[in-house]
PDB file of N, CA and C in Angstrom:
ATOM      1  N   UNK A   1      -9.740  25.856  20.943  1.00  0.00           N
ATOM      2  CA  UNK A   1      -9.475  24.424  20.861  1.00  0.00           C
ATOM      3  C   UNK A   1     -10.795  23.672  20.738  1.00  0.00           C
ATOM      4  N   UNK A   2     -10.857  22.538  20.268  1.00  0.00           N
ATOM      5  CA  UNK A   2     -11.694  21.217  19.899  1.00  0.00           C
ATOM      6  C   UNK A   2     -11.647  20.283  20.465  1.00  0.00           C
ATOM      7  N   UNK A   3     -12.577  19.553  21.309  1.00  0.00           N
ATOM      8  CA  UNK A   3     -12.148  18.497  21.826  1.00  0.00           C
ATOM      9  C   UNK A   3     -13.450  17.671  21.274  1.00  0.00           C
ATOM     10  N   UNK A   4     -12.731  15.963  20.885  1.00  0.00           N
ATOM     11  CA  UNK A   4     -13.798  15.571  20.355  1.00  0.00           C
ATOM     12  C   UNK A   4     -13.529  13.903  20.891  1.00  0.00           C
ATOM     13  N   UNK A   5     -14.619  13.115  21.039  1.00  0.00           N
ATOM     14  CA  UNK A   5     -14.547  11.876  21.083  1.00  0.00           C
ATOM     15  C   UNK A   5     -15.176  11.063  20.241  1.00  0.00           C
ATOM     16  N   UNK A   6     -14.697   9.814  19.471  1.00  0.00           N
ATOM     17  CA  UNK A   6     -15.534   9.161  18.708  1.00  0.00           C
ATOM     18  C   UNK A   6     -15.729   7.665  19.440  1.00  0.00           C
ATOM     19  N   UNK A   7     -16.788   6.890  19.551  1.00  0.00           N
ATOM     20  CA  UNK A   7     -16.846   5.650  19.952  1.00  0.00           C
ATOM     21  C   UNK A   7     -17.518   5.231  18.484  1.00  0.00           C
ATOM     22  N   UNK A   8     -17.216   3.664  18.742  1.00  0.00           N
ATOM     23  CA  UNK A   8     -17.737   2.584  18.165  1.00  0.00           C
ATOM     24  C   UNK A   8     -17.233   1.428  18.689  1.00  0.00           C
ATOM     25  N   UNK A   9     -17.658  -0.187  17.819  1.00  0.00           N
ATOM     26  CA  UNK A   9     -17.545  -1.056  18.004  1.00  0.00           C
ATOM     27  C   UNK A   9     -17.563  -1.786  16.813  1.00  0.00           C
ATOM     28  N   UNK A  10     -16.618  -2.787  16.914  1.00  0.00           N
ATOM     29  CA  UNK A  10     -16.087  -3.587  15.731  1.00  0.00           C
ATOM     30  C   UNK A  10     -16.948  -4.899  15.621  1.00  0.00           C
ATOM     31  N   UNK A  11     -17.094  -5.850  14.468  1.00  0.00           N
ATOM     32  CA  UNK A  11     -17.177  -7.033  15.207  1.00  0.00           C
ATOM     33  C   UNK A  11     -15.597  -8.021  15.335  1.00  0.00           C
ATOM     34  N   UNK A  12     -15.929  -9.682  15.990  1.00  0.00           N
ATOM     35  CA  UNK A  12     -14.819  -9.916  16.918  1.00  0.00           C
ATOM     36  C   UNK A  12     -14.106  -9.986  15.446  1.00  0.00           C
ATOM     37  N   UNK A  13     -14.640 -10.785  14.731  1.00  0.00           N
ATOM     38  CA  UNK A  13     -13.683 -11.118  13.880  1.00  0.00           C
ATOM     39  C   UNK A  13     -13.254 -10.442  13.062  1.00  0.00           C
ATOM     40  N   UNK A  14     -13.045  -8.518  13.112  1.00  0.00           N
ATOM     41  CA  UNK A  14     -12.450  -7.743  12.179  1.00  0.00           C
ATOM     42  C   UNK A  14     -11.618  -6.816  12.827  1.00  0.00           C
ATOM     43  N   UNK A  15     -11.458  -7.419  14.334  1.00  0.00           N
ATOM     44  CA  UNK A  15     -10.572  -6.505  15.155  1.00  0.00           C
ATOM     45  C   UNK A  15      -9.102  -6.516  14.538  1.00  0.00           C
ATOM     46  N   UNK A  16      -8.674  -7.381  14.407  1.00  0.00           N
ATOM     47  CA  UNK A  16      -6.734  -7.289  13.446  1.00  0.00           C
ATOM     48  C   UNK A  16      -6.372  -6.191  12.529  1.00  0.00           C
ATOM     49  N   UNK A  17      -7.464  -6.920  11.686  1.00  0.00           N
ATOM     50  CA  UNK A  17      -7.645  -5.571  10.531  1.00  0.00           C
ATOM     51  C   UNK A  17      -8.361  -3.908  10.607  1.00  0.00           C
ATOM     52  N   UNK A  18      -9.546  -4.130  11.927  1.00  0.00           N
ATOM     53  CA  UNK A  18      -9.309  -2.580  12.570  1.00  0.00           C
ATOM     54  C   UNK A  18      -8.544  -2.361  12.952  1.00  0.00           C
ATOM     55  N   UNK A  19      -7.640  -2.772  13.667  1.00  0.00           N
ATOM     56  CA  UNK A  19      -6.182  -2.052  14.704  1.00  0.00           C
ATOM     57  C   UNK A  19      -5.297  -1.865  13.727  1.00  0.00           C
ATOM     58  N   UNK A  20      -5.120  -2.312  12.815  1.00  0.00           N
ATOM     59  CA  UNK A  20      -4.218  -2.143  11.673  1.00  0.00           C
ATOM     60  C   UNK A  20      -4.561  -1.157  10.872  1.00  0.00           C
ATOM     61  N   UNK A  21      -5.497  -0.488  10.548  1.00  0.00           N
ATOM     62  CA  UNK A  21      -6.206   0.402   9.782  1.00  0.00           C
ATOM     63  C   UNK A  21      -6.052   1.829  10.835  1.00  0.00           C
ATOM     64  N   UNK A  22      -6.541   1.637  11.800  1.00  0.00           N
ATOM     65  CA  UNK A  22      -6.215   2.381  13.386  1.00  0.00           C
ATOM     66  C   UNK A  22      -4.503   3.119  13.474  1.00  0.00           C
ATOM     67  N   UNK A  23      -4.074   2.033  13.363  1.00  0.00           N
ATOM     68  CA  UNK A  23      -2.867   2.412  13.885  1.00  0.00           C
ATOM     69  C   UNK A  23      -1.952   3.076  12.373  1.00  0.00           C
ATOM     70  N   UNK A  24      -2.658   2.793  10.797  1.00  0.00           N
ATOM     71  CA  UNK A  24      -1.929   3.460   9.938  1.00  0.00           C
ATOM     72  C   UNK A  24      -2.632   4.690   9.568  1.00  0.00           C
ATOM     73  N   UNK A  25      -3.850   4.715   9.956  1.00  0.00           N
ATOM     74  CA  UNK A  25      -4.271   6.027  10.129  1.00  0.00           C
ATOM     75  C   UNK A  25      -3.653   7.245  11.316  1.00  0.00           C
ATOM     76  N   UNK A  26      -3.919   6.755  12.162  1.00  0.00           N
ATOM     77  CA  UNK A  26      -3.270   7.700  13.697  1.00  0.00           C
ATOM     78  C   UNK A  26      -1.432   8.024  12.856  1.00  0.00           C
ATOM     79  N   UNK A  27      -0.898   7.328  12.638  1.00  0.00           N
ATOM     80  CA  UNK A  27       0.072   7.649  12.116  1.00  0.00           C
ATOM     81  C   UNK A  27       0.115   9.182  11.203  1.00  0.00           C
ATOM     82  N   UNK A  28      -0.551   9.024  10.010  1.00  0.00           N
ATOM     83  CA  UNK A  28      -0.675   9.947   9.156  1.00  0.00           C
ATOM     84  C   UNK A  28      -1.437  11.266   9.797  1.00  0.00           C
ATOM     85  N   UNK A  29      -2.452  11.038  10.956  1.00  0.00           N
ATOM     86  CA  UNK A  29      -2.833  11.949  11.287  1.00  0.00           C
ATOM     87  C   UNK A  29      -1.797  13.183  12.267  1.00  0.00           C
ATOM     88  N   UNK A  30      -0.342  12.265  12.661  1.00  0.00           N
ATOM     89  CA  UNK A  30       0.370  12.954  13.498  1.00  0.00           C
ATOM     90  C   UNK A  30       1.330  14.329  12.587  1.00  0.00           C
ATOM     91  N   UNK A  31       1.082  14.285  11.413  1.00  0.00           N
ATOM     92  CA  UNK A  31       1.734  15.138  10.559  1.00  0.00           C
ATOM     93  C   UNK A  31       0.472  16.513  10.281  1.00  0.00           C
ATOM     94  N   UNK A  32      -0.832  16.398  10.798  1.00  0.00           N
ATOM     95  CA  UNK A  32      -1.430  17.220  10.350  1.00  0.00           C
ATOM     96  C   UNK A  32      -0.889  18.481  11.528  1.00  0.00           C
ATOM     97  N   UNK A  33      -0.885  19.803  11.055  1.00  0.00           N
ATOM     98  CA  UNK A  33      -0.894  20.360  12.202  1.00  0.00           C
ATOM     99  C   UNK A  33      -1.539  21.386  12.939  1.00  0.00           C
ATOM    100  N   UNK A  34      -2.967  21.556  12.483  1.00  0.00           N
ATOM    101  CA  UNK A  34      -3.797  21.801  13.601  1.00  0.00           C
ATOM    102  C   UNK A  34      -4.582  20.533  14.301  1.00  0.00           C
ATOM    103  N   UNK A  35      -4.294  19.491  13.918  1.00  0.00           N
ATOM    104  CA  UNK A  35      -4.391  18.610  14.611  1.00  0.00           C
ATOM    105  C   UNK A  35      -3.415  17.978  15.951  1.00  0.00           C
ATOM    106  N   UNK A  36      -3.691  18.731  17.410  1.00  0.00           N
ATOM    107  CA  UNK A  36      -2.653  18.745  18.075  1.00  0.00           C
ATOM    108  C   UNK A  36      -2.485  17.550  18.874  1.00  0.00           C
ATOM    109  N   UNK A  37      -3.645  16.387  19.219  1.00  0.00           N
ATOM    110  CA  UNK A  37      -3.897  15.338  19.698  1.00  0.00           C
ATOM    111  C   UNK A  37      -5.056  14.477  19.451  1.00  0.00           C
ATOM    112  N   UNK A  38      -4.808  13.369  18.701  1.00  0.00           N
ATOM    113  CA  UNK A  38      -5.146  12.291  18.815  1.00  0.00           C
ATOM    114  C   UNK A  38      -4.980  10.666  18.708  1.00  0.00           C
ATOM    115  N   UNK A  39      -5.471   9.887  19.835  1.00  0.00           N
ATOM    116  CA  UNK A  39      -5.287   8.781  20.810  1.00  0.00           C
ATOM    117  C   UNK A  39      -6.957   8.204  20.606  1.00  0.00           C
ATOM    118  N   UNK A  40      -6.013   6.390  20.269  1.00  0.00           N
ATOM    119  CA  UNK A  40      -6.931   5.243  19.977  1.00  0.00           C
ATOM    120  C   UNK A  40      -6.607   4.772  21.181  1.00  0.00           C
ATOM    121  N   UNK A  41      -7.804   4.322  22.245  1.00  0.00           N
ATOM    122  CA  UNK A  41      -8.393   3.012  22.886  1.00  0.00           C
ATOM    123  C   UNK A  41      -9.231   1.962  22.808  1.00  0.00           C
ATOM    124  N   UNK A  42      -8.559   0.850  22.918  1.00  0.00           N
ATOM    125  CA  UNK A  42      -9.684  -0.227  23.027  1.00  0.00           C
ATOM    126  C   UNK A  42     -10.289  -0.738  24.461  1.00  0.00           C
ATOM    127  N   UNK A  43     -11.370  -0.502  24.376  1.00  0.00           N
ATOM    128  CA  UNK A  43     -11.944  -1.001  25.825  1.00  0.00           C
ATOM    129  C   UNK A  43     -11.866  -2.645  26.032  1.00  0.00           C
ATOM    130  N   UNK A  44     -12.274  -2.754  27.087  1.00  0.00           N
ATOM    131  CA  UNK A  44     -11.621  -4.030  28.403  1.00  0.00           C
ATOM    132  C   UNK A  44     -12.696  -4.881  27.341  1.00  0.00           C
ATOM    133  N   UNK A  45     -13.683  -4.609  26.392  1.00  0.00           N
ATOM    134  CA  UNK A  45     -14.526  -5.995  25.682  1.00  0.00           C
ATOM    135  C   UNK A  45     -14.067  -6.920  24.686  1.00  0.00           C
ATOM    136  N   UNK A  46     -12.779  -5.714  24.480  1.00  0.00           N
ATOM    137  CA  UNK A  46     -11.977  -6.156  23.389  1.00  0.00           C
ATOM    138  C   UNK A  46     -12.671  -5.600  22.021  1.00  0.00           C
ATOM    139  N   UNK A  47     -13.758  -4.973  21.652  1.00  0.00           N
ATOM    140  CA  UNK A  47     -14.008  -4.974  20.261  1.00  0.00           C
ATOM    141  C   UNK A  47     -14.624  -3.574  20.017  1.00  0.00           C
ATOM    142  N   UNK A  48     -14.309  -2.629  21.832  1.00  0.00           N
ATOM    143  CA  UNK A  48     -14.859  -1.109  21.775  1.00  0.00           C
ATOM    144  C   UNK A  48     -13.745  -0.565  21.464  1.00  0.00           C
ATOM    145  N   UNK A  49     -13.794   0.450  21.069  1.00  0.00           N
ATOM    146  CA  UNK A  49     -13.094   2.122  20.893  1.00  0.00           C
ATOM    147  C   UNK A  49     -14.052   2.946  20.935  1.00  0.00           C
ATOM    148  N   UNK A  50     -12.270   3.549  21.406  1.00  0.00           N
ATOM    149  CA  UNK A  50     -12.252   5.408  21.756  1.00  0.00           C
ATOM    150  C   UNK A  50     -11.346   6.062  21.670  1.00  0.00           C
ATOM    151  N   UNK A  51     -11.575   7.444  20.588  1.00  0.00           N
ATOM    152  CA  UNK A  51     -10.812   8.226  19.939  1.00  0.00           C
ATOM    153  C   UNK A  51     -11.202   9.543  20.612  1.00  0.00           C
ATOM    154  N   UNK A  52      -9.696   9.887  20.978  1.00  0.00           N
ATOM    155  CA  UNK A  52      -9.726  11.215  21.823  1.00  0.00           C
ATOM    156  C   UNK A  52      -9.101  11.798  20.532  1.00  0.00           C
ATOM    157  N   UNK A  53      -9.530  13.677  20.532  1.00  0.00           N
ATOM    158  CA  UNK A  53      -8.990  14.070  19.767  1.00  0.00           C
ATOM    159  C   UNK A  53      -9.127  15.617  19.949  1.00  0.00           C
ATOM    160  N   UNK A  54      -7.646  16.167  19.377  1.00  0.00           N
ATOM    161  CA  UNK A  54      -8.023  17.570  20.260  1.00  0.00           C
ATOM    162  C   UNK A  54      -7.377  18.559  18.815  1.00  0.00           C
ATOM    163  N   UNK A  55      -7.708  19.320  18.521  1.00  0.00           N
ATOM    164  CA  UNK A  55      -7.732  20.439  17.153  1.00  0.00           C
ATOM    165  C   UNK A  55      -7.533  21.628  17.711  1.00  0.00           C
ATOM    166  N   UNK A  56      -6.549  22.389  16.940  1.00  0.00           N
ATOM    167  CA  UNK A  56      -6.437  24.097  17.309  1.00  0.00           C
ATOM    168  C   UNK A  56      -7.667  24.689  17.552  1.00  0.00           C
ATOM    169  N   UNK A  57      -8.765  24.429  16.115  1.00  0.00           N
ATOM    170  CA  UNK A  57      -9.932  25.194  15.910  1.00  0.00           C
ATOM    171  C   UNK A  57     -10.716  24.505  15.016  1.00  0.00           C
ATOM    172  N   UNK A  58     -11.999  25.262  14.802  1.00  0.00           N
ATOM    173  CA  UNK A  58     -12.671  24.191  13.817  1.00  0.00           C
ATOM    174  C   UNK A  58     -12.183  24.432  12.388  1.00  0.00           C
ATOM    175  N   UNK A  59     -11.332  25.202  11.668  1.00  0.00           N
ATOM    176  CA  UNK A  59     -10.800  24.964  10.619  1.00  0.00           C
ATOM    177  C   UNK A  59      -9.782  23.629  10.276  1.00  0.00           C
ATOM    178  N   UNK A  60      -9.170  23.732  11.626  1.00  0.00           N
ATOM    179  CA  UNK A  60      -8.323  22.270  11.754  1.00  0.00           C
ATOM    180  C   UNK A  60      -8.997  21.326  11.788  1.00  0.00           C
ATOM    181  N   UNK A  61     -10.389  21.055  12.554  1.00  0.00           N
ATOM    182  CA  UNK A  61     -10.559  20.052  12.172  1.00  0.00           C
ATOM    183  C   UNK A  61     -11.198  19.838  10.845  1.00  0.00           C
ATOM    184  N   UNK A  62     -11.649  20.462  10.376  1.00  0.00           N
ATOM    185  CA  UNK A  62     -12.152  20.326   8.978  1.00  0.00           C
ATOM    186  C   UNK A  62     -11.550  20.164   8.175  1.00  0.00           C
ATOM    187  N   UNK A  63     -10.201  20.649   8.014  1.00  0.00           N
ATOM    188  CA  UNK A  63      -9.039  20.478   7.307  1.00  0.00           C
ATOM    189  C   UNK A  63      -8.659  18.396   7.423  1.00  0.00           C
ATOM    190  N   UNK A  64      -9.164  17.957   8.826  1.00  0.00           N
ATOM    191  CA  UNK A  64      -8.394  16.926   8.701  1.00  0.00           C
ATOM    192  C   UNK A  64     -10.016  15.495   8.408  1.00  0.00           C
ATOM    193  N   UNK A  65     -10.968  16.381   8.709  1.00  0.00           N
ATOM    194  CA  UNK A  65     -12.097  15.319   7.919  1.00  0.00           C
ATOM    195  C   UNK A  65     -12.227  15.416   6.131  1.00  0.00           C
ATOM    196  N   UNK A  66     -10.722  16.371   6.043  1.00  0.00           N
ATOM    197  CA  UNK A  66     -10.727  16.577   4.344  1.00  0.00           C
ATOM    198  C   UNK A  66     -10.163  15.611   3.551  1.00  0.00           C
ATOM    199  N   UNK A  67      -9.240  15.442   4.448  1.00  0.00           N
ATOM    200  CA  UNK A  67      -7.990  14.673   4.110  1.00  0.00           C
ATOM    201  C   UNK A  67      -8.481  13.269   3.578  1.00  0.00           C
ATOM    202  N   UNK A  68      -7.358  13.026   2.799  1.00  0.00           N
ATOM    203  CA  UNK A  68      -7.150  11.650   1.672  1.00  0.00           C
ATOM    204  C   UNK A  68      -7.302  10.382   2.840  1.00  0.00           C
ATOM    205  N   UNK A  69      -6.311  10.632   4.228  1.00  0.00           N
ATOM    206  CA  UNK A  69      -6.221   9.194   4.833  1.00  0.00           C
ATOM    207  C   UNK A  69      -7.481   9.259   5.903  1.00  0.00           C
ATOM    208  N   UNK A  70      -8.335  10.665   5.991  1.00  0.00           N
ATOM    209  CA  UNK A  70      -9.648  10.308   6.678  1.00  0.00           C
ATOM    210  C   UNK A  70     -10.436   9.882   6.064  1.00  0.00           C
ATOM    211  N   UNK A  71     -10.771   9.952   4.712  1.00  0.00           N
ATOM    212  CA  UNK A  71     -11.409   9.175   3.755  1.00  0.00           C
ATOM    213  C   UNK A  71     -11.105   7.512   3.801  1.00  0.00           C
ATOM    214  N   UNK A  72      -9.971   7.501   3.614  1.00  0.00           N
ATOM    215  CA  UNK A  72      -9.396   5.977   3.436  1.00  0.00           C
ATOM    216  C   UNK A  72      -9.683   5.243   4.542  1.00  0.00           C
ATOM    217  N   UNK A  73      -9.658   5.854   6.056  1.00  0.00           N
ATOM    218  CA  UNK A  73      -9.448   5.374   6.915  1.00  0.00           C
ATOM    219  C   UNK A  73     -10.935   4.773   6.952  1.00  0.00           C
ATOM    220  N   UNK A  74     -12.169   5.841   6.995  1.00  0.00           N
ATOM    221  CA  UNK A  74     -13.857   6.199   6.996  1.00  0.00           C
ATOM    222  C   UNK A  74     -14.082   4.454   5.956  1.00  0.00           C
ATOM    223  N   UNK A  75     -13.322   4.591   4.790  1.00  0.00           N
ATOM    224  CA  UNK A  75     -14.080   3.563   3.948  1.00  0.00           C
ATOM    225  C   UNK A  75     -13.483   1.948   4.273  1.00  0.00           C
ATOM    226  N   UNK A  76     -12.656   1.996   5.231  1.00  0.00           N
ATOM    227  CA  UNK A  76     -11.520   0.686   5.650  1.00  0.00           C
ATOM    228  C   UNK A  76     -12.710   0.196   7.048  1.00  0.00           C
ATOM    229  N   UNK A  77     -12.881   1.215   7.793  1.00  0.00           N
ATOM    230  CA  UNK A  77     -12.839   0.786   9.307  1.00  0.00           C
ATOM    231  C   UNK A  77     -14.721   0.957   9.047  1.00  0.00           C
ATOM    232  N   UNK A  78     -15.107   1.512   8.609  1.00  0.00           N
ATOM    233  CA  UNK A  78     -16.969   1.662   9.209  1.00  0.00           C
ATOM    234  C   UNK A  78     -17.341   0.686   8.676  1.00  0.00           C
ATOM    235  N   UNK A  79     -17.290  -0.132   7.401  1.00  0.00           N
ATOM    236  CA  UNK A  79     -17.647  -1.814   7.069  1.00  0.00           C
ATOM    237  C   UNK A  79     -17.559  -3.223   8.445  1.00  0.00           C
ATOM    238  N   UNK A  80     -16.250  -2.861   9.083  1.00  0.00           N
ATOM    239  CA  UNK A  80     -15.849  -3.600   9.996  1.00  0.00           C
ATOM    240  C   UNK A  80     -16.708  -3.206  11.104  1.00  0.00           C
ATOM    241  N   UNK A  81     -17.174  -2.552  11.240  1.00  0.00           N
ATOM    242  CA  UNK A  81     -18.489  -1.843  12.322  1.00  0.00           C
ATOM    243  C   UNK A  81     -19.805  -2.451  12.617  1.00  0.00           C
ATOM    244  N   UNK A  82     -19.603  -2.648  13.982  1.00  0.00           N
ATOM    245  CA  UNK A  82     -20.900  -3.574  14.747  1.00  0.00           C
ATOM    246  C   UNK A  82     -21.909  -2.313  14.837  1.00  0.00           C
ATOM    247  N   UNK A  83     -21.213  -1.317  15.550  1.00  0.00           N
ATOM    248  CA  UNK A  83     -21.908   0.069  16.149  1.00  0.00           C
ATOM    249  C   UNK A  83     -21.265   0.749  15.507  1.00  0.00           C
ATOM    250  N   UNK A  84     -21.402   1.635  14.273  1.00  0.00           N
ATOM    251  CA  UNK A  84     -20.732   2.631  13.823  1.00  0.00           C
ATOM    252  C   UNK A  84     -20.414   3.865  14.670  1.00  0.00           C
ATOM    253  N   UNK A  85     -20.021   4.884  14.217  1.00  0.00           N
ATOM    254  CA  UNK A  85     -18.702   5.950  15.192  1.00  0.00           C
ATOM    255  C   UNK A  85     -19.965   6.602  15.362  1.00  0.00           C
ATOM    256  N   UNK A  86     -19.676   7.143  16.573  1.00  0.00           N
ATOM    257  CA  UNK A  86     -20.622   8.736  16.917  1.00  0.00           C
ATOM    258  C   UNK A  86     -19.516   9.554  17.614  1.00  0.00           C
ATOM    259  N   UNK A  87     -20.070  10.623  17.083  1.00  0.00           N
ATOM    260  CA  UNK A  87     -18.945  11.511  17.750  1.00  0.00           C
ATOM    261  C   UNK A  87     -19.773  12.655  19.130  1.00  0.00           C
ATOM    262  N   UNK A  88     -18.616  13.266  19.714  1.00  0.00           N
ATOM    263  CA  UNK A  88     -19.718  13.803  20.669  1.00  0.00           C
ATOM    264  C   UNK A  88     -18.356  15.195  21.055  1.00  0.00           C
ATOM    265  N   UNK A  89     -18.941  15.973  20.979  1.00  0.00           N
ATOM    266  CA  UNK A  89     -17.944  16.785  21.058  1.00  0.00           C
ATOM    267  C   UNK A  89     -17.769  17.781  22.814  1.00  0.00           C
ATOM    268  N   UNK A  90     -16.838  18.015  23.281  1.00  0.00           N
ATOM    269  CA  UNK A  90     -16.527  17.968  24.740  1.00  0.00           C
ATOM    270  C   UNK A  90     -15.909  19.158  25.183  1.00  0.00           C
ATOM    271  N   UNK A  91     -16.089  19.783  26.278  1.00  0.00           N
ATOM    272  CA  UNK A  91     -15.665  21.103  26.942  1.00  0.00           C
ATOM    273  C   UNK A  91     -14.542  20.708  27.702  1.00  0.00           C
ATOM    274  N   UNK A  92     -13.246  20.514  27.548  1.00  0.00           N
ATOM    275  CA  UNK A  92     -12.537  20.647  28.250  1.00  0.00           C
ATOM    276  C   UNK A  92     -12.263  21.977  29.944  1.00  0.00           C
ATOM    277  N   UNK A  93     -12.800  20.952  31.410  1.00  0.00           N
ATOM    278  CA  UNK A  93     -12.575  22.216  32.494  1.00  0.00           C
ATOM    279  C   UNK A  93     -11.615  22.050  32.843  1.00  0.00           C
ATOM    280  N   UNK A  94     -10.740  21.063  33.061  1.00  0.00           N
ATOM    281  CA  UNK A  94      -9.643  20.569  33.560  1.00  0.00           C
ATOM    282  C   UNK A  94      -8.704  20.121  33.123  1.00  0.00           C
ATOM    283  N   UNK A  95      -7.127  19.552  33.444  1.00  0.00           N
ATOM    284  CA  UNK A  95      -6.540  18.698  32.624  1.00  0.00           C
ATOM    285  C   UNK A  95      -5.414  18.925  33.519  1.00  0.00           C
ATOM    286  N   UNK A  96      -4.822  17.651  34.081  1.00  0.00           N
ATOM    287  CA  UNK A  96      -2.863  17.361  34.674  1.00  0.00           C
ATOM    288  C   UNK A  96      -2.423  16.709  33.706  1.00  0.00           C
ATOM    289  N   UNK A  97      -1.205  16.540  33.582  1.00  0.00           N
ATOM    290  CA  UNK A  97      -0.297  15.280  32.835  1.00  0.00           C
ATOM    291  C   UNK A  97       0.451  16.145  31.579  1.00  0.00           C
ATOM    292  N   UNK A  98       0.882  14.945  31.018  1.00  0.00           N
ATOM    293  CA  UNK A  98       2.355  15.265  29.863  1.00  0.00           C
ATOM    294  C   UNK A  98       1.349  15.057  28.524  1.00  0.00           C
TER     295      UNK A  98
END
């Protein structure tokens, strides 16, 4: 498994049209399927995110930085970008919940 996080930051006035871009991307991404989880937050500033995201393996994820709507999504949302994305990739030791 893959566990990955991306942050960035928008500016104020392109948050509508990020969450909208956000939310029709995450959509399309729920059909990939070594892509087994991923989840958009916006932090308490109103103009942060954070993308949790979890992949079978690294073929899956590569498979899904291939894709038509990660492209689309990459050329919609990083213009609207105060702080562009960094990603940071994470060891899962633990984990409760559904």
């Amino acid at each position: 498994m893959r566990y990955r996080i991306a942050r960035f930051k928008v500016r104020p006035s392109e948050v509508g049209a990020a969450e909208k871009a956000i939310i029709d991307f995450v959509a399309k991404v729920a059909d990939e399927p070594g892509t087994l989880r991923y989840d958009s937050y916006r932090e308490a500033d109103g103009v942060s995110y954070v993308h949790f995201m979890t992949f079978a393996d690294d073929a899956a994820e590569k498979e899904h930085r291939e894709t038509d709507h990660v492209k689309k999504f990459v050329a919609d949302l990083y213009p609207r970008c105060e702080v562009q994305p960094s990603f940071t990739d994470l060891k899962k030791i633990s984990g409760a919940g559904r």
